[in-house]
Protein backbone atom coordinates (compact mmCIF):
# COMPACT_ATOMS: atom_id res chain seq x y z
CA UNK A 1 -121.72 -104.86 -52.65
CA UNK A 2 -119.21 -102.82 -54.39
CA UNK A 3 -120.62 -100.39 -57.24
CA UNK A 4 -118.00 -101.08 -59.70
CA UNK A 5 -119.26 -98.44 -62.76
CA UNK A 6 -119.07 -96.12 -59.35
CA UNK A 7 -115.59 -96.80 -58.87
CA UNK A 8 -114.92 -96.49 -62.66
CA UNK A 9 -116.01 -93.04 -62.63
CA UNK A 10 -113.70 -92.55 -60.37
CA UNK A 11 -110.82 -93.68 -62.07
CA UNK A 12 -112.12 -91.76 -65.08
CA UNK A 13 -112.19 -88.52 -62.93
CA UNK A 14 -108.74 -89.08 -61.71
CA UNK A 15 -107.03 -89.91 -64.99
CA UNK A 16 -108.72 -86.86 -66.88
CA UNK A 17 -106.99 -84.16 -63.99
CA UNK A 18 -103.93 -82.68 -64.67
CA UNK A 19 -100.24 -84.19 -64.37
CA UNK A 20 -99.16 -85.04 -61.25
CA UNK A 21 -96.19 -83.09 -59.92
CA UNK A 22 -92.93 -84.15 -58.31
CA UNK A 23 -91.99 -82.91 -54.25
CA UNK A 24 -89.95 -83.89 -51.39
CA UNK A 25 -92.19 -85.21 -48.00
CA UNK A 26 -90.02 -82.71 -46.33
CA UNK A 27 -91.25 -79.76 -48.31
CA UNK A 28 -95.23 -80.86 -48.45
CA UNK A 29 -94.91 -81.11 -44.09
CA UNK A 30 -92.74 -80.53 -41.30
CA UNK A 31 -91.53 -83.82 -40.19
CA UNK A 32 -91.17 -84.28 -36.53
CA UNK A 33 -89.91 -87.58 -34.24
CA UNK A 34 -92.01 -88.88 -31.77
CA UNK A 35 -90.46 -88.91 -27.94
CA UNK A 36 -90.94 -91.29 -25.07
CA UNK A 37 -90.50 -91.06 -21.49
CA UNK A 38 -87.39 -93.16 -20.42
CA UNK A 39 -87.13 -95.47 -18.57
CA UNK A 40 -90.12 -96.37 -20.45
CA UNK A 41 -91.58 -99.28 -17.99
CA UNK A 42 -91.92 -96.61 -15.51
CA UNK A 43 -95.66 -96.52 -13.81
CA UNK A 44 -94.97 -93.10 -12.78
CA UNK A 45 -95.32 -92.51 -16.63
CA UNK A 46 -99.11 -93.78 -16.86
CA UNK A 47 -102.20 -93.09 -15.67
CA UNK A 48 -105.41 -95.36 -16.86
CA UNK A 49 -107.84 -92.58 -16.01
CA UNK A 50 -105.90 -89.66 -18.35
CA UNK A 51 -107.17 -88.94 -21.31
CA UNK A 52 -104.56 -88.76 -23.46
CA UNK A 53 -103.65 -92.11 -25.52
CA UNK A 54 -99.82 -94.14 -25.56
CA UNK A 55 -99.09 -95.07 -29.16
CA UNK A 56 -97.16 -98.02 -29.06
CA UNK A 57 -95.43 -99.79 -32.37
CA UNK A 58 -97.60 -102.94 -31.18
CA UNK A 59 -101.41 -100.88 -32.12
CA UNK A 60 -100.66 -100.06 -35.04
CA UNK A 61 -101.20 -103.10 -36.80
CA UNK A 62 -104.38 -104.21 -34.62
CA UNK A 63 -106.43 -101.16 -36.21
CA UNK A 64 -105.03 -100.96 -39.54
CA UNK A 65 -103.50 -98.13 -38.69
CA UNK A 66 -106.44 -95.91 -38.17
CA UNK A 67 -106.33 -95.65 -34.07
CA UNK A 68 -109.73 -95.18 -32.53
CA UNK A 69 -108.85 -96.64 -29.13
CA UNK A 70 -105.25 -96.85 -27.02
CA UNK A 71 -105.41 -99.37 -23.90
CA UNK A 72 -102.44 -97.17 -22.34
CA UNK A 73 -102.52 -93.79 -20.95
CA UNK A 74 -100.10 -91.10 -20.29
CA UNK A 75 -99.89 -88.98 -16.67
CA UNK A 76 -99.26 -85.67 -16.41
CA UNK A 77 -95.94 -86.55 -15.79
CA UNK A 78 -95.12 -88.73 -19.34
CA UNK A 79 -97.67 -86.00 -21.23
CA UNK A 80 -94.51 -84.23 -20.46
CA UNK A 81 -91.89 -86.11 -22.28
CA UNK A 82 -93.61 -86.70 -25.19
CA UNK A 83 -95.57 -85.01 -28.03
CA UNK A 84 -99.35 -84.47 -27.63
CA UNK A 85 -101.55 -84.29 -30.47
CA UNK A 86 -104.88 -83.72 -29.86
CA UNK A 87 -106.27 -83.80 -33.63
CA UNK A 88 -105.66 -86.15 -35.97
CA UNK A 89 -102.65 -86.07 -37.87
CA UNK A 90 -100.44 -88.60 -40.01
CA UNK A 91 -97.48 -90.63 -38.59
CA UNK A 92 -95.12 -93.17 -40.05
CA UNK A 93 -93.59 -95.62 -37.94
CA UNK A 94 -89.98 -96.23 -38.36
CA UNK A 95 -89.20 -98.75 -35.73
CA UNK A 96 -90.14 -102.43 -35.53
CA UNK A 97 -92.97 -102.51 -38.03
CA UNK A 98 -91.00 -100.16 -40.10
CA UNK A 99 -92.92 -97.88 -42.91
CA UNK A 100 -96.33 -98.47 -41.36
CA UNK A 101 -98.48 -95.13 -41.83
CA UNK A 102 -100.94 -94.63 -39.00
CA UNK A 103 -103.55 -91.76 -38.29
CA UNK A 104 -104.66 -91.26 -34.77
CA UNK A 105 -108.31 -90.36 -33.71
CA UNK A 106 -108.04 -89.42 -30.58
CA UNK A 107 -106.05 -87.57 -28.22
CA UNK A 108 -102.64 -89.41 -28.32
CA UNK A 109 -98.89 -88.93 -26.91
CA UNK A 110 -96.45 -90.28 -29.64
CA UNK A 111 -93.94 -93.18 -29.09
CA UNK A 112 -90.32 -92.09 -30.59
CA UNK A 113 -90.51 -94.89 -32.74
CA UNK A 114 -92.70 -92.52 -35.07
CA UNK A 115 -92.79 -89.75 -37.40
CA UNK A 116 -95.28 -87.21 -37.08
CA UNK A 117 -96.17 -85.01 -40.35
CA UNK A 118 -97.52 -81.53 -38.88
CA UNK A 119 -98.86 -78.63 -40.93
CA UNK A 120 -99.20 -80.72 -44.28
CA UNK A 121 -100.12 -79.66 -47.56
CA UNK A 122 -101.51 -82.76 -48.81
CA UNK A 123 -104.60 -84.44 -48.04
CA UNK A 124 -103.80 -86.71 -45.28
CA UNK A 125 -105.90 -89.89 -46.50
CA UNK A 126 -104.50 -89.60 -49.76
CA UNK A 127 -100.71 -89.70 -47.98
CA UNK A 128 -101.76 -92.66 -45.57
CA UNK A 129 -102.81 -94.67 -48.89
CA UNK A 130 -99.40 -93.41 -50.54
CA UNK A 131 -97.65 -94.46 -48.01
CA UNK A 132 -99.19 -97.90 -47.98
CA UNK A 133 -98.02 -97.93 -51.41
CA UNK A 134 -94.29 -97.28 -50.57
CA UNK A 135 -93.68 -99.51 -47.49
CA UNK A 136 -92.05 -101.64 -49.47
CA UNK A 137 -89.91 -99.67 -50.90
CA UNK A 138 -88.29 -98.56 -47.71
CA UNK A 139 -86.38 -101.94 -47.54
CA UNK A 140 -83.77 -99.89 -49.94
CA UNK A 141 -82.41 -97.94 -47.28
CA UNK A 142 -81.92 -101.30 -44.89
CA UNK A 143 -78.47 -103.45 -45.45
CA UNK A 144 -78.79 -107.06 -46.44
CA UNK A 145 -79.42 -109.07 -43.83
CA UNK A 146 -80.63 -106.23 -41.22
CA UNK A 147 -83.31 -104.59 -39.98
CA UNK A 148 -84.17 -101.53 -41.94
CA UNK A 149 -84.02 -97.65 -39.81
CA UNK A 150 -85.93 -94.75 -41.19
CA UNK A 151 -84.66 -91.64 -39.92
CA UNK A 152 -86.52 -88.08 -40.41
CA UNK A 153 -83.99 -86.95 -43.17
CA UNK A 154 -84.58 -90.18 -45.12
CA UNK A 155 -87.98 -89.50 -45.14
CA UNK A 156 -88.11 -85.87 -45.82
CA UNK A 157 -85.91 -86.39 -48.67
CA UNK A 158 -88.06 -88.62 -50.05
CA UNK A 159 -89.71 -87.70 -53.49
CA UNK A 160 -93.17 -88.27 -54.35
CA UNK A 161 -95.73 -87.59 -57.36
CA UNK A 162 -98.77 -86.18 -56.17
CA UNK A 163 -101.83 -84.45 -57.99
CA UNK A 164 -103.90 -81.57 -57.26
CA UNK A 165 -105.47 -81.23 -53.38
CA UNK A 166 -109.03 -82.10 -55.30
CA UNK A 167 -107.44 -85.13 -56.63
CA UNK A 168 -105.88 -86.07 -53.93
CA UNK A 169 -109.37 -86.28 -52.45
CA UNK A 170 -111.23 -88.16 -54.95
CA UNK A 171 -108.05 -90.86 -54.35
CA UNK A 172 -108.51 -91.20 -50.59
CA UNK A 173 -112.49 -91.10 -50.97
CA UNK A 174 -112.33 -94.31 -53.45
CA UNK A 175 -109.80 -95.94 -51.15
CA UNK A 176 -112.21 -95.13 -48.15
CA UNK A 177 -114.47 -97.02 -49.29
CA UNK A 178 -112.46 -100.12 -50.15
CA UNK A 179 -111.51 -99.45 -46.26
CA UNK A 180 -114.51 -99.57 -45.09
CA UNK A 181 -116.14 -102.85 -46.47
CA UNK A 182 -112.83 -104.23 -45.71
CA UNK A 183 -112.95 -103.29 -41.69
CA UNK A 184 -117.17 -104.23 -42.38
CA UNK A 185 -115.42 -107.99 -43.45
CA UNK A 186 -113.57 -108.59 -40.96
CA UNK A 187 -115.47 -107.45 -38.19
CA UNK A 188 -118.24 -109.72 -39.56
CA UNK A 189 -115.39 -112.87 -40.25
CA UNK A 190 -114.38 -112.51 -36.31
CA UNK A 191 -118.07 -112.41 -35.24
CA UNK A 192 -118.33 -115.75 -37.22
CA UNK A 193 -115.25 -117.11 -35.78
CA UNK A 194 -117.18 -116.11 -32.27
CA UNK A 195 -119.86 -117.85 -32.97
CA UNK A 196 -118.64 -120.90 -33.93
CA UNK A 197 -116.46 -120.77 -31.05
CA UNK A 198 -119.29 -120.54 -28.92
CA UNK A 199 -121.16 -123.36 -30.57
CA UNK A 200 -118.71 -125.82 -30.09
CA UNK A 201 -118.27 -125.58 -26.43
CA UNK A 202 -121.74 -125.88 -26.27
CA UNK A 203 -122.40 -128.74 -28.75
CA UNK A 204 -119.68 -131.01 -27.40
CA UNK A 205 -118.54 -132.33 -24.10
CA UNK A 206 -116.20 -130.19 -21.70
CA UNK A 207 -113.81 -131.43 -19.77
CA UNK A 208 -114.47 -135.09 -18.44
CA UNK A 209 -118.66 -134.95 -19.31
CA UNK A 210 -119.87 -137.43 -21.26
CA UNK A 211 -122.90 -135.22 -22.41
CA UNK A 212 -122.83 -131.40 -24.54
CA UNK A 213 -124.07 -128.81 -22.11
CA UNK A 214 -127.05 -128.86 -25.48
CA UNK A 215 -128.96 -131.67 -27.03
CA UNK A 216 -131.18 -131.97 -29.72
CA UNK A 217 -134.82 -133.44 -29.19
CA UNK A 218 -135.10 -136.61 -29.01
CA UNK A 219 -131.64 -137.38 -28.50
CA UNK A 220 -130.54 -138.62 -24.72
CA UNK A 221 -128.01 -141.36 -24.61
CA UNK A 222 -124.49 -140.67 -23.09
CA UNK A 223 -122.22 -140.32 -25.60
CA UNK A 224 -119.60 -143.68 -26.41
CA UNK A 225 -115.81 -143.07 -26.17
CA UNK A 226 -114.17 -144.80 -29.14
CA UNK A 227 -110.47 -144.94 -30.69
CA UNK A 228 -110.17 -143.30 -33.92
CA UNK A 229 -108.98 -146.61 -35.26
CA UNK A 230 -111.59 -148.28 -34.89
CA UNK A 231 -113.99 -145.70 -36.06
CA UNK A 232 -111.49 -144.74 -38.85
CA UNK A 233 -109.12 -146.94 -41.62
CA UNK A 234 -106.32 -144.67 -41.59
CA UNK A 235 -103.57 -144.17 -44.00
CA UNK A 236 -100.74 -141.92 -44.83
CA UNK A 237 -99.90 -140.28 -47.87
CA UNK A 238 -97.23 -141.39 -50.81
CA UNK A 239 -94.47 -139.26 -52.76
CA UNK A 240 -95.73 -137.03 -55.63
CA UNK A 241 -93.52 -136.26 -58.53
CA UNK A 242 -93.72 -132.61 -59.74
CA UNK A 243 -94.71 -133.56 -62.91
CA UNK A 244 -97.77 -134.92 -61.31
CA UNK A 245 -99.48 -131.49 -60.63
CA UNK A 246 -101.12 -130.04 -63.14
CA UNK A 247 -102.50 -126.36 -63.46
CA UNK A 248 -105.45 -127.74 -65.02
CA UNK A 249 -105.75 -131.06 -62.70
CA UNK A 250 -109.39 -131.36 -60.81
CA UNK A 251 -108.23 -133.32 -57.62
CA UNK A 252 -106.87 -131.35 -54.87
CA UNK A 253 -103.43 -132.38 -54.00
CA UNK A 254 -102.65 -131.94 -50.05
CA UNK A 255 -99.52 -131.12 -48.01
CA UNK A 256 -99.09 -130.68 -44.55
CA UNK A 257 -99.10 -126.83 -45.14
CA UNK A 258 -101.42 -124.70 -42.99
CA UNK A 259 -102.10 -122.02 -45.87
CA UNK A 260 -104.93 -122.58 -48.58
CA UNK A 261 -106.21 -125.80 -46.61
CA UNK A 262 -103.28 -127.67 -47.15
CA UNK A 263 -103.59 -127.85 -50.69
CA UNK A 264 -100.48 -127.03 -53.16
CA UNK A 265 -101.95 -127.83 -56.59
CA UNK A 266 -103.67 -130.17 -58.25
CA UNK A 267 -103.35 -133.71 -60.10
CA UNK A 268 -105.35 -135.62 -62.79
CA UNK A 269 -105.89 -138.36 -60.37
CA UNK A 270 -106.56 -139.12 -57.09
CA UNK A 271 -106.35 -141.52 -54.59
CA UNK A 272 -108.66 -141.23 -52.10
CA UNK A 273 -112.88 -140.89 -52.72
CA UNK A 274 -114.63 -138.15 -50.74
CA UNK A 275 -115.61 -138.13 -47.70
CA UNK A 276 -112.53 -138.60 -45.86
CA UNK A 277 -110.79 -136.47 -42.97
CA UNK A 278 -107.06 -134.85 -43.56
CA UNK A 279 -104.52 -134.45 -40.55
CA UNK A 280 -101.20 -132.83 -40.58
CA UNK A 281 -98.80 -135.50 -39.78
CA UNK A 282 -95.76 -133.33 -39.84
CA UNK A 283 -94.35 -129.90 -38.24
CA UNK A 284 -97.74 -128.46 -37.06
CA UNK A 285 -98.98 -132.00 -36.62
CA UNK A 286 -102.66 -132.84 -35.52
CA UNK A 287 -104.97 -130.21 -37.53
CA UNK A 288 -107.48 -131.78 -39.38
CA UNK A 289 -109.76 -130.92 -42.40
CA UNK A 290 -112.84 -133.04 -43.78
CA UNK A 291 -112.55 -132.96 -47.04
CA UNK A 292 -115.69 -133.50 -49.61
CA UNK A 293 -113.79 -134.26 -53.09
CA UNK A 294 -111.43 -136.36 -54.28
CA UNK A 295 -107.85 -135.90 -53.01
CA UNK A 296 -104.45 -137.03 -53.61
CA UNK A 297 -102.44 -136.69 -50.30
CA UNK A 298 -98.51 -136.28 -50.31
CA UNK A 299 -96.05 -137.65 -47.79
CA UNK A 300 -97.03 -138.07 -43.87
CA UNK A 301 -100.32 -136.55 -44.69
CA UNK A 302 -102.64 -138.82 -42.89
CA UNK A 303 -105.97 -139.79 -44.04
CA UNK A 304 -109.06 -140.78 -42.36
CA UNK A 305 -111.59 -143.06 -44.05
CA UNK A 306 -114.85 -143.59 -42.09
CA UNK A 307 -115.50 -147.83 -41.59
CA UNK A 308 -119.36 -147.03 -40.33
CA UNK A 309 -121.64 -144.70 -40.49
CA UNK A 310 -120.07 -141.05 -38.56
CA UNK A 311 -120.02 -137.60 -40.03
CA UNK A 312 -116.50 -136.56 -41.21
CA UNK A 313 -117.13 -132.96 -40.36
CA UNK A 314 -118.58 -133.64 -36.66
CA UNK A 315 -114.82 -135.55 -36.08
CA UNK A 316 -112.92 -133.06 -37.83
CA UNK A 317 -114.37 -130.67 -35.03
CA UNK A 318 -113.60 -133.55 -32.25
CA UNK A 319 -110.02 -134.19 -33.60
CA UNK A 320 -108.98 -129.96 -33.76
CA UNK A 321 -109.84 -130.19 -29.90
CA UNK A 322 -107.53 -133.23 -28.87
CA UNK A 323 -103.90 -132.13 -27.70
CA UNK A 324 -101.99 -134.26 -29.89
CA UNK A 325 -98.85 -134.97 -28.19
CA UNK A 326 -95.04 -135.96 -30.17
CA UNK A 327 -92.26 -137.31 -27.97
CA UNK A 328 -90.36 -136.74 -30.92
CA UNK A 329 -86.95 -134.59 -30.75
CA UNK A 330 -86.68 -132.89 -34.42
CA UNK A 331 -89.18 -132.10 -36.08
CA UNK A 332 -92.81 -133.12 -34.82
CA UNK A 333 -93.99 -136.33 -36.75
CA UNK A 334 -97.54 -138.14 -36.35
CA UNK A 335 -98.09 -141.96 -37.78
CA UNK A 336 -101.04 -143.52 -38.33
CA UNK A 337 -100.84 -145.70 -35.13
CA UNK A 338 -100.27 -142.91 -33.15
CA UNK A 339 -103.35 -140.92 -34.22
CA UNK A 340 -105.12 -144.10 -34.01
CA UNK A 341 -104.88 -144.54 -29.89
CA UNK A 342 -106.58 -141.21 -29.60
CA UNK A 343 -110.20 -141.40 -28.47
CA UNK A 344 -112.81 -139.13 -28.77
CA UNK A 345 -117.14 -139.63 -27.36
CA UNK A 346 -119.43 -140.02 -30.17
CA UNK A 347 -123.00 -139.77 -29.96
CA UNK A 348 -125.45 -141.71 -32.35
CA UNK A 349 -124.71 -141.51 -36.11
CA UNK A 350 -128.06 -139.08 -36.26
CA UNK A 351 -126.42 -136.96 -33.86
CA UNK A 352 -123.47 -136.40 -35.83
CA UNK A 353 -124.91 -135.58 -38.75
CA UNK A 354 -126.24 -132.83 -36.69
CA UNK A 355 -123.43 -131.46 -35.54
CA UNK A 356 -121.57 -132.11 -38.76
CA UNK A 357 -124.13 -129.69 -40.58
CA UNK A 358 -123.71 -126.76 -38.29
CA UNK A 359 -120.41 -127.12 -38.11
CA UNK A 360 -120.11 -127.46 -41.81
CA UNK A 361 -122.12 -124.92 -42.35
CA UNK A 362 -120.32 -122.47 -39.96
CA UNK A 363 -117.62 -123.33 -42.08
CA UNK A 364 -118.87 -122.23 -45.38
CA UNK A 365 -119.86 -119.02 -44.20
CA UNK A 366 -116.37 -118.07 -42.40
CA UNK A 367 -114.54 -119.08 -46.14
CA UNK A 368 -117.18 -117.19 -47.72
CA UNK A 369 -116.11 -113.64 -45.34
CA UNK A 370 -112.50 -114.80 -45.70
CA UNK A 371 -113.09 -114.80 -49.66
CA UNK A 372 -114.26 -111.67 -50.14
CA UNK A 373 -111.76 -110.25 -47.62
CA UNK A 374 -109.05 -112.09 -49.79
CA UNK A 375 -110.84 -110.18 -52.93
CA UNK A 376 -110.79 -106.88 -51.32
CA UNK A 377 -107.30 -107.12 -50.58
CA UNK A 378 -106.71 -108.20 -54.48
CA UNK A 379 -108.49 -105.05 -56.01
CA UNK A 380 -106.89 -102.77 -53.34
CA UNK A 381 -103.34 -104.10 -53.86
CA UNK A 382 -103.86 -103.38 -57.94
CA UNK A 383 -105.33 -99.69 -57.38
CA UNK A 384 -102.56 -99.09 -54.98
CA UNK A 385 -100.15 -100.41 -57.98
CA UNK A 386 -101.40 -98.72 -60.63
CA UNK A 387 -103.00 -95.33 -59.30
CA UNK A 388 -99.75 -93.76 -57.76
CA UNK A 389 -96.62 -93.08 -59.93
């Protein structure tokens, strides 16, 4: 947990310290461009036993800029046409991912498409948050339409506020932290994402079985193959006026949309009682979500509405593991016959409520991570905003 009246002393500390003063990048560090061996598919270039790290544009968004590990490395022969640096330092990519800050860890040679800040006279955490700050801001140098270039004289000319060295500090310290319990987050969110993973293939049949590889005691008999459509009443969604959503509505309305589960506001009524099973029925057509409220779906949204007795959450799972196929030639489209034909093996209604309840629960606790990742991101997006001038 975060220690908020920590964090508030913090921000009290900062905002009692003296006035921040105004500089260029390129007088606070020498700013230096990266180099790369050409041509730069080259083996001769490489060696995996070296011990000296390729930056590539392509890490630095898989460690959030803070590079601990490097999957290339350079020969003696590419240490040659590059720059070295052996301690950490601060960089600033200005090709592809353009305006991404980066700190390296480890011994590392340094791709051209970066900007290397040597000898600063700045705290270099407090600079790697600034510059998360700014990367937006470097779209002013791009022309409409094309890809923004940073070159070293844009960047040296740059001007920035920045407060005392001690200050500077206390900054990257509190943002430190925020980094750290978000990496802790989302290491956690892909070990639950694992696991899950790893449950499935376990807890339903692979390939052409007609058994999971585990049972639950007391449960033996094969499992029965079934269309949905006979398992399911299936229906598609209707037109929603705009004036239908409401800000303060209390039923979910859902749209094909693969952000925030499909949903894109809410309605006063509904028109469908919980539980029932949602499936994309256009673009990215075939991903489902159970759904344990009251919804009102919009166009080619399908719905699922169980006849008997079968766990919407269990067939949710079932139906996310079907290839759904569209012979269609524009966009992808999915009817409610179509989805129907599909089978899937179901076990006794006992057995998936079972599976449902792992599953479900599996579920909750991945939304949970993802939540307080989302929250994370929130607070550090507003001290980024309103901590730097």
């Amino acid at each position: 947990m975060i220690d908020w009246f920590f964090m508030y002393d913090f921000i009290i500390d900062i905002y009692d310290a003296n006035n921040w003063e105004k500089h260029r990048l390129g007088d606070l560090s020498k700013i230096v461009r990266g180099a790369s061996p050409r041509p730069i598919k080259n083996p001769k270039w490489f060696d995996e036993n070296s011990d000296i790290g390729w930056l590539r544009i392509a890490d630095v968004t898989k460690q959030n800029g803070k590079i601990h590990f490097l999957e290339q490395h350079l020969s003696k022969l590419g240490q040659e046409k590059t720059r070295i640096l052996k301690s950490p330092h601060l960089l600033l990519s200005i090709a592809a991912t353009v305006g991404s800050p980066v700190i390296n860890y480890i011994p590392t040679g340094v791709h051209d498409g970066f900007l290397i800040f040597l000898n600063p006279k700045f705290d270099k955490l407090f600079m790697f948050q600034w510059l998360q700050y700014f990367k937006n801001y470097w779209n002013k140098y791009g022309q409409p339409g094309s890809q923004v270039n940073l070159n070293s004289d844009l960047v040296r000319n740059q001007q920035i506020y920045i407060p005392a060295k001690k200050e500077q500090i206390i900054i990257s310290d509190l943002f430190s932290i925020l980094d750290n319990l978000l990496t802790v987050n989302q290491h956690k969110l892909e070990q639950l994402k694992l696991l899950k993973k790893a449950l499935l293939q376990q807890l339903f049949p692979q390939n052409d079985e007609i058994t999971p590889q585990i049972r639950f005691a007391n449960f033996q008999d094969n499992w029965e193959r079934h269309k949905l459509s006979d398992l399911f009443l299936i229906k598609a969604g209707g037109d929603l006026h705009k004036e239908e959503l409401s800000e303060t509505g209390i039923y979910p309305v859902i749209s094909n949309s693969l952000e925030k589960n499909g949903i894109i506001g809410y309605s006063n009524s509904f028109k469908f009682d919980s539980p029932t099973i949602t499936v994309t029925g256009r673009g990215s057509i075939g991903h489902a979500i159970s759904r344990h409220e009251r919804i009102t779906p919009v166009i080619r949204v399908l719905v699922l509405i169980p006849k008997n007795k079968i766990n919407v959450d269990f067939t949710t799972e079932y139906i996310n593991r079907i290839e759904i196929y569209n012979e269609s030639t524009g966009v992808p489209q999915l009817t409610a016959p179509q989805l129907g034909i599909y089978k899937i093996l179901v076990p006794s209604f006992k057995e998936t409520n079972l599976i449902g309840c792992i599953t479900r629960k599996m579920d909750l606790l991945i939304n949970k991570s993802k939540y307080k990742i989302s929250i994370l991101k929130s607070i550090k997006k507003a001290l980024l905003q309103n901590m730097f001038i």
